[in-house]
Protein backbone atom coordinates (compact mmCIF):
# COMPACT_ATOMS: atom_id res chain seq x y z
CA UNK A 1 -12.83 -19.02 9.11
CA UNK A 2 -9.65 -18.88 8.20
CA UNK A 3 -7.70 -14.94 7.06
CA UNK A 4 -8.29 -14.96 3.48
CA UNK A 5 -11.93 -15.82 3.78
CA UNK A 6 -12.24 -13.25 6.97
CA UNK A 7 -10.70 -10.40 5.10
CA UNK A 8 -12.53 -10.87 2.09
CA UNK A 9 -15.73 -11.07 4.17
CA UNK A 10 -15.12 -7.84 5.70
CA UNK A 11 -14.10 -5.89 2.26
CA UNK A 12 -17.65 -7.53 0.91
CA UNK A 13 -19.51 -5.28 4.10
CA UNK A 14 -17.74 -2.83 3.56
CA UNK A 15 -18.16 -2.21 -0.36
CA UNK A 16 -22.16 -3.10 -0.04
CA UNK A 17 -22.37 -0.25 2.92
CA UNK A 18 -20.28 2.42 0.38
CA UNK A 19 -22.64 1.20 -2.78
CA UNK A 20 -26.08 0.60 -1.31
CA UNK A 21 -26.08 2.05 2.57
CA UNK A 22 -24.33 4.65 2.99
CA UNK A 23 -24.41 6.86 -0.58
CA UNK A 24 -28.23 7.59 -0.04
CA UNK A 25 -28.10 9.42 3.15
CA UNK A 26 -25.30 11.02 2.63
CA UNK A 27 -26.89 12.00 -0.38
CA UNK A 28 -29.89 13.14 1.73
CA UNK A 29 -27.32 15.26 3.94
CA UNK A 30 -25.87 17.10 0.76
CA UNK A 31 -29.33 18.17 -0.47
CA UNK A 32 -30.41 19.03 2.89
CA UNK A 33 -26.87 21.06 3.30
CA UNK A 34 -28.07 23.03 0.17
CA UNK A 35 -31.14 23.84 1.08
CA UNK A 36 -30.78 24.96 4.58
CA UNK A 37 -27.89 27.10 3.64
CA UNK A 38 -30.01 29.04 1.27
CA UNK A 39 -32.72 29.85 3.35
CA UNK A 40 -33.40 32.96 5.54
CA UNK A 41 -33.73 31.23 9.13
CA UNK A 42 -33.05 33.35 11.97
CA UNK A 43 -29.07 32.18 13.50
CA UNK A 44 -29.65 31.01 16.89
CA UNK A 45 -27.22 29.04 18.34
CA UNK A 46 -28.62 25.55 17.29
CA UNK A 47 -29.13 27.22 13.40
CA UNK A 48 -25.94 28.26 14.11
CA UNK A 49 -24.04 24.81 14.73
CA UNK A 50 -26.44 23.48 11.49
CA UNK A 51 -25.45 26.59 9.31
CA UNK A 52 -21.09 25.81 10.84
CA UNK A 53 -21.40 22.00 11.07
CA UNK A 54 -23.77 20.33 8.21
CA UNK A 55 -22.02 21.89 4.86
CA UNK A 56 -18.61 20.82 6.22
CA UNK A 57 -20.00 17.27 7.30
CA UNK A 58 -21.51 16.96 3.47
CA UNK A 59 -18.33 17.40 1.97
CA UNK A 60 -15.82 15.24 4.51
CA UNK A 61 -18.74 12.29 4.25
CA UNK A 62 -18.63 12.46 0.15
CA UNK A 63 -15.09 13.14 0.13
CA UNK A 64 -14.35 10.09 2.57
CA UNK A 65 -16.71 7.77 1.09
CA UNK A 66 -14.40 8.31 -1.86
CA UNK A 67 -11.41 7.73 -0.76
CA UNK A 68 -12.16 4.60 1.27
CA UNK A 69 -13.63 2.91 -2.16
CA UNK A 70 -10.52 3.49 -3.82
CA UNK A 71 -8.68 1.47 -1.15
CA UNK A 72 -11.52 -1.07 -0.93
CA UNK A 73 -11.21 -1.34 -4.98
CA UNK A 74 -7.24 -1.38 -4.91
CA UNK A 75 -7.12 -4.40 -1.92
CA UNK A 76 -10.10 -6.43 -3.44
CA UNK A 77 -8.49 -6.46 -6.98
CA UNK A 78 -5.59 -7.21 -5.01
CA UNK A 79 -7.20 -10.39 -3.59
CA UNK A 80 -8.36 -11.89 -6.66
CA UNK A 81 -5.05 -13.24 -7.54
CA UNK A 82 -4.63 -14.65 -3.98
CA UNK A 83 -5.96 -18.04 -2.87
CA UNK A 84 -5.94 -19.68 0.40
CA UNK A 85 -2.80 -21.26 0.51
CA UNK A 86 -0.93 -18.48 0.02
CA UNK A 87 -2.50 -16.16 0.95
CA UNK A 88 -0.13 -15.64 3.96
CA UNK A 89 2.67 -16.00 1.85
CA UNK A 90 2.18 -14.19 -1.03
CA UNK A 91 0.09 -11.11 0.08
CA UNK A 92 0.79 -10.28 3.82
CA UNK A 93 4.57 -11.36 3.66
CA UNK A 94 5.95 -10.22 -0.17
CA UNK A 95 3.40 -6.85 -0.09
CA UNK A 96 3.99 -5.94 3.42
CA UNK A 97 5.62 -3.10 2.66
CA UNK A 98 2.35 -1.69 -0.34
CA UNK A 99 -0.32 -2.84 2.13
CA UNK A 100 0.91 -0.68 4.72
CA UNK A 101 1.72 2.29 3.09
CA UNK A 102 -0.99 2.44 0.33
CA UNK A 103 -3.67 1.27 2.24
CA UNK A 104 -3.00 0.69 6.04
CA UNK A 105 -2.06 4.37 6.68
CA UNK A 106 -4.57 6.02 4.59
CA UNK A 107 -7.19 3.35 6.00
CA UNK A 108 -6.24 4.76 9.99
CA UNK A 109 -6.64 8.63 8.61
CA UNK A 110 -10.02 7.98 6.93
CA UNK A 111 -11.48 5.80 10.25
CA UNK A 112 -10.47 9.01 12.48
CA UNK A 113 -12.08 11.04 9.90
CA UNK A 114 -14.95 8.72 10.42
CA UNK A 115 -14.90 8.65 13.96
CA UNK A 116 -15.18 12.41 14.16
CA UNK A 117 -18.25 12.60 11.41
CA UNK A 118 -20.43 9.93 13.24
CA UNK A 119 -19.67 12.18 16.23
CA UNK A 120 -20.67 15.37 15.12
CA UNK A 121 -23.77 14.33 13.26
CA UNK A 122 -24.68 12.24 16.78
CA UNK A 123 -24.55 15.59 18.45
CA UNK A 124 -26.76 17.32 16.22
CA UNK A 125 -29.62 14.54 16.42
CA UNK A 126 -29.09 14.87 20.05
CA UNK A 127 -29.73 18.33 19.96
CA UNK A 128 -32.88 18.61 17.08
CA UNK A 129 -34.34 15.78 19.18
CA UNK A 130 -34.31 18.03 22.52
CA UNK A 131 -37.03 19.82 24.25
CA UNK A 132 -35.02 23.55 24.34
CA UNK A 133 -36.85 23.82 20.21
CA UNK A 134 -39.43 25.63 19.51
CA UNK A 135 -42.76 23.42 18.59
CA UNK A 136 -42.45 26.23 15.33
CA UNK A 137 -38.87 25.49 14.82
CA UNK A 138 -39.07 21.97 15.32
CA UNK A 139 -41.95 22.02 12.53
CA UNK A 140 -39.83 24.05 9.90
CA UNK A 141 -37.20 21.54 10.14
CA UNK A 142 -38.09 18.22 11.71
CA UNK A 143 -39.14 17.06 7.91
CA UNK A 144 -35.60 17.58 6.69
CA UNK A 145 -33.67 16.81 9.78
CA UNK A 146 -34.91 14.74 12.37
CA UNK A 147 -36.03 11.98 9.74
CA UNK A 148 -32.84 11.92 8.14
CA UNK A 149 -30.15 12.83 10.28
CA UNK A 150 -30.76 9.48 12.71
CA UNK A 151 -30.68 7.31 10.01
CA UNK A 152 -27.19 9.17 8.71
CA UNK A 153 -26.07 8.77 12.33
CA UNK A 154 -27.28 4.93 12.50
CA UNK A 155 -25.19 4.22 9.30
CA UNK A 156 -22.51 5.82 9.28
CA UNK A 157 -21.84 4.27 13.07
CA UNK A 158 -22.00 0.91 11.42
CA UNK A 159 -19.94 1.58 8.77
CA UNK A 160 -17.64 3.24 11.17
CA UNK A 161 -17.69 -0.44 13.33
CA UNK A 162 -16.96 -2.19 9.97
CA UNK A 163 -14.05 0.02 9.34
CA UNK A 164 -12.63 -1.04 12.43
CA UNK A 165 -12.66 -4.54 11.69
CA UNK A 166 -10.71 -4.27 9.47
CA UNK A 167 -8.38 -1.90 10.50
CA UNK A 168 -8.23 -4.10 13.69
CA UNK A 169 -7.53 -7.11 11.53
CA UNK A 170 -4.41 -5.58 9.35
CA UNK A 171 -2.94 -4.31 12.21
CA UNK A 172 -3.12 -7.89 13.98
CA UNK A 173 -1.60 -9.54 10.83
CA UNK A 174 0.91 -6.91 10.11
CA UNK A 175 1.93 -7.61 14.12
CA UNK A 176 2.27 -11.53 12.65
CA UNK A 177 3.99 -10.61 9.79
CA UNK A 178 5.97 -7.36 10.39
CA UNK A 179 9.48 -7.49 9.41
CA UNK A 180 11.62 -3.91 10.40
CA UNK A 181 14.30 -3.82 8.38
CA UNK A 182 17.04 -0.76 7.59
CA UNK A 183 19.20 -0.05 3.94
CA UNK A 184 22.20 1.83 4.13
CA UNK A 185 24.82 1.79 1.79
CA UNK A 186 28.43 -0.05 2.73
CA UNK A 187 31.14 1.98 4.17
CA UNK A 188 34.54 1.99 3.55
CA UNK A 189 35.30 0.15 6.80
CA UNK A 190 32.75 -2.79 6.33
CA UNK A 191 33.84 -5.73 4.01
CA UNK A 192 31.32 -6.93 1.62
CA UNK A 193 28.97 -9.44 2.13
CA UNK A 194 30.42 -11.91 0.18
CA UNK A 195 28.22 -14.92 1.56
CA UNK A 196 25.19 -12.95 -0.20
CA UNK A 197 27.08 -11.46 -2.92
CA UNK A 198 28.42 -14.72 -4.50
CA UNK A 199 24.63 -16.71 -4.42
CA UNK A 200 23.89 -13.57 -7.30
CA UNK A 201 26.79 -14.37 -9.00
CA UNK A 202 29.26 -16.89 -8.70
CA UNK A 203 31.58 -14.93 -10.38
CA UNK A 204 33.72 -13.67 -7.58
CA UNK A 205 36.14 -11.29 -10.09
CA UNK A 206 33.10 -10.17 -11.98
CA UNK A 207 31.88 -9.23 -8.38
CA UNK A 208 34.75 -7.13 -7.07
CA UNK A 209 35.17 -5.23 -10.18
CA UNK A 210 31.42 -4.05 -10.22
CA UNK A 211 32.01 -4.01 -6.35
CA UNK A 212 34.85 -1.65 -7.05
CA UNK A 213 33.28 0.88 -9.43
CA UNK A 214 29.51 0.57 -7.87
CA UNK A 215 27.64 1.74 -4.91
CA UNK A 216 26.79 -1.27 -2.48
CA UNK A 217 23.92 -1.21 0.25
CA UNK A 218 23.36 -3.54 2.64
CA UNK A 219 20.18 -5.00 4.45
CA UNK A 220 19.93 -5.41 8.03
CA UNK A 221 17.25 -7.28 10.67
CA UNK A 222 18.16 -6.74 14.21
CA UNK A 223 21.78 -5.72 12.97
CA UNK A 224 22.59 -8.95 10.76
CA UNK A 225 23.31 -8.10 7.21
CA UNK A 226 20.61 -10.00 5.33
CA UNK A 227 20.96 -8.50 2.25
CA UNK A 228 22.46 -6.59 -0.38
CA UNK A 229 22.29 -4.83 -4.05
CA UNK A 230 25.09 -3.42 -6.07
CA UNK A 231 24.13 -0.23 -8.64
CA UNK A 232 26.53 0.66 -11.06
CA UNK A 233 26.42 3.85 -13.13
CA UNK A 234 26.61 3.31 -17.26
CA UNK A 235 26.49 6.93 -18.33
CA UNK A 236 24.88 9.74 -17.21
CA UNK A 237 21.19 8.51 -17.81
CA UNK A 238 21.37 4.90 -17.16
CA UNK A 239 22.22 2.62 -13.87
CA UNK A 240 22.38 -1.02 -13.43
CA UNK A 241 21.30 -3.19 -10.60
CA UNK A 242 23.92 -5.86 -10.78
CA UNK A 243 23.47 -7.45 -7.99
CA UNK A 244 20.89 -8.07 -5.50
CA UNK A 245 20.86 -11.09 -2.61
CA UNK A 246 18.29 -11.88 0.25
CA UNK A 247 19.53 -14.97 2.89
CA UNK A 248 18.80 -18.14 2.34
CA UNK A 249 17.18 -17.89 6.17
CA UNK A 250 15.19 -14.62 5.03
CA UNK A 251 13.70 -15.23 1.40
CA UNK A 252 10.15 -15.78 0.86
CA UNK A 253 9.15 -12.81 3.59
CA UNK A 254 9.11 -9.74 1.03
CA UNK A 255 12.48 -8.52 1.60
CA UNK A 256 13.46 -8.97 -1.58
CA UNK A 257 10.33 -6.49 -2.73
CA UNK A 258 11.67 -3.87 -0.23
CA UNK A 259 15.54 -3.92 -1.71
CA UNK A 260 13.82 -3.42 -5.43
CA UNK A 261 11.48 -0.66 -3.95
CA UNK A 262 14.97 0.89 -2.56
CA UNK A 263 17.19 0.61 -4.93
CA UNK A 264 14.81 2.45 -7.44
CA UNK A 265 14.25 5.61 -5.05
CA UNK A 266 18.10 5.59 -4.79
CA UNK A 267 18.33 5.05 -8.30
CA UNK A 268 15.97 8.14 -8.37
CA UNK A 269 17.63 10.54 -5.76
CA UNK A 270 21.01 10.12 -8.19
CA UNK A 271 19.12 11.91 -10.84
CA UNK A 272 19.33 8.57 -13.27
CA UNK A 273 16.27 8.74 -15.97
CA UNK A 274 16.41 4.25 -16.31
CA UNK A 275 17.28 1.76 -14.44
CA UNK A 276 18.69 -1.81 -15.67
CA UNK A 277 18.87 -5.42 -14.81
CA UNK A 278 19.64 -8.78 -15.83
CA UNK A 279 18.75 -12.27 -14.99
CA UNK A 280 19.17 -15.81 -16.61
CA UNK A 281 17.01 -17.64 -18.49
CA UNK A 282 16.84 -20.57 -15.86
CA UNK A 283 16.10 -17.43 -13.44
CA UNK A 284 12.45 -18.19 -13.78
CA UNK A 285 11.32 -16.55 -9.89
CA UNK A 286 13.51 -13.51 -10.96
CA UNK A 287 11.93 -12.90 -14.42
CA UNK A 288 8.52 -12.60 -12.77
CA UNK A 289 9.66 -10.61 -9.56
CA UNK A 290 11.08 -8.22 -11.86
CA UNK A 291 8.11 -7.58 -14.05
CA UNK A 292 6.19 -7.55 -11.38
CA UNK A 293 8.16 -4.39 -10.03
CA UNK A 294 7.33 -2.57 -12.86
CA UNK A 295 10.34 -3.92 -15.27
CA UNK A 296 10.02 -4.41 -18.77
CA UNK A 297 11.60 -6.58 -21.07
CA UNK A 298 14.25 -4.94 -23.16
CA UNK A 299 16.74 -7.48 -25.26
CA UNK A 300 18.16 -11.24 -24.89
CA UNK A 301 21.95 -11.47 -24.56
CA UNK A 302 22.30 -14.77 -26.46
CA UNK A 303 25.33 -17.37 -24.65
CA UNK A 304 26.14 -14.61 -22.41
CA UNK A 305 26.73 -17.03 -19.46
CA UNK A 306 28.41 -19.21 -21.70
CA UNK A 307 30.98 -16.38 -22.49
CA UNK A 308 31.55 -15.00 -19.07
CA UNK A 309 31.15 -18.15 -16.49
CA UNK A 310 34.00 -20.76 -16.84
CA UNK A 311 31.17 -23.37 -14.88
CA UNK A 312 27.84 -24.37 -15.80
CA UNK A 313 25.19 -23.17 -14.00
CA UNK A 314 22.19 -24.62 -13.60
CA UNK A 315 19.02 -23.22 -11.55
CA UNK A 316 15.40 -25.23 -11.86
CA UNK A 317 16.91 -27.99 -13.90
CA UNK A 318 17.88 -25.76 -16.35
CA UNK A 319 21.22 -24.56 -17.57
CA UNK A 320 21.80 -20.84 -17.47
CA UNK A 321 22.91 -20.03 -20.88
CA UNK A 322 21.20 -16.66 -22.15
CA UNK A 323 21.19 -12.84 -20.04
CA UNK A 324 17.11 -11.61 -19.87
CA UNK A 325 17.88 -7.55 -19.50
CA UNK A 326 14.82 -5.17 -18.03
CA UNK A 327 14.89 -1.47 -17.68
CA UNK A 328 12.55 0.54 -15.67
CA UNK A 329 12.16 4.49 -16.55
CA UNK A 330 12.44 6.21 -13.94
């Protein structure tokens, strides 16, 4: 079985046990927490622990079940646009940095949560179950307890072991996959990259006068500069992201998605309200990847290459003749 099909596997348990497994006992456990809280039952300390423990357990069980289908929702639509040959690729390596922080770290928070409920309501069935009740206690309860707290216990275990499968497995392919990499902006004493700069734009003058008047930040993996953007301020509302670069060596490993991800948030923390780009027409990669980042398409600057670029360029077999511009609000 090969990742795809493994990971899609496990998201297929684990959405049946949230739809058709787990939501009626823990609807069971929500009634029961209702009723038991309004009767008049005298507090030892096991009516105690159920009075403390079950009203609590109702609401993190509901409240959890929640969360962990929105995750399950967000990574399976996620999926249906993947397919097996690149699945590596596309969604490990160019989402690396979404996966982990929309669903990886919320996904390790919920299994603890997890972990903790399957515990506590194994205790209590422990403790209904043993010989220190009452035959008359055991009889005012046993109908609502001891027949449905097991099975709560039983399931939830499972869907705790399920959870952990795939927690296991993103960790293991975020291990594969993981790329650590740190943005900081150029200083005065570092020269720019021009190696990266230059396969943006060719136009080394164009470069060093938005170079000049810009902010530049540069990319690093294991202290080689990998990668750069340029933003350059147009008025008080509105930036531009003129350039942006990823090594030849490094592209195709979501890098690129983590630049775009950082430039906006900079973008952000200088108080701008939009942020702009451009791309040619024969920029076809680049016109996707910046939709896909949430830009939107805002005018054509007809022969704009053609008025600023003494060469022809050419990318994909085409020539580069028009400017596509995008602006994000921010």
């Amino acid at each position: 079985m090969n990742e795809l099909q493994e990971i899609k596997e496990i998201i297929y348990k684990i959405r049946k046990l949230l739809e058709y497994e787990l939501h009626p006992p823990l609807g069971s456990l929500v009634r029961f927490s209702d009723i038991i809280t309004s009767q008049s039952i005298v507090e030892d300390d096991l009516k105690k622990l159920i009075f403390d423990s079950l009203p609590t357990l109702s609401q993190r069980a509901m409240g959890a079940k929640k969360e962990i289908l929105g995750l399950i929702l967000i990574l399976e639509s996620f999926l249906e646009r993947e397919t097996e040959d690149n699945f590596s690729n596309s969604l490990i390596m160019n989402n690396l940095y979404f996966l982990k922080e929309k669903l990886f770290k919320p996904l390790i928070i919920i299994t603890n949560e997890f972990f903790s409920f399957s515990g506590s309501l194994s205790g209590i069935t422990q403790l209904l179950k043993s010989e220190d009740i009452s035959n008359a206690e055991k009889q005012d309860i046993e109908n609502l307890l001891i027949d449905i707290l097991p099975s709560i216990t039983q399931r939830s275990i499972w869907f705790k072991d399920e959870l952990w499968k795939l927690r296991t497995f993103l960790h293991n392919l975020f291990e594969k996959y993981d790329i650590s990499m740190t943005i900081e902006p150029l200083q005065n004493s570092e020269t720019p990259p021009w190696h990266l700069l230059l396969l943006a734009d060719p136009n080394r003058s164009k470069v060093q006068k938005y170079l000049e008047q810009g902010k530049t930040y540069l990319a690093r993996l294991d202290n080689e500069v990998v990668g750069v953007y340029v933003l350059l301020p147009l008025n008080d509302t509105e930036i531009e992201l003129m350039n942006i670069a990823i090594a030849e060596s490094e592209q195709g490993k979501g890098l690129g998605k983590q630049l775009i991800i950082n430039a906006i948030q900079e973008a952000k923390n200088l108080k701008y309200q939009k942020l702009k780009v451009g791309t040619g027409n024969s920029s076809i990669s680049e016109i996707a990847f910046y939709q896909k980042c949430g830009f939107q398409l805002h005018s054509l600057d007809k022969g704009f290459f053609l008025r600023n670029y003494p060469e022809a360029i050419f990318e994909n077999g085409i020539q580069c003749v028009d400017m596509i511009r995008f602006e994000l609000d921010l």
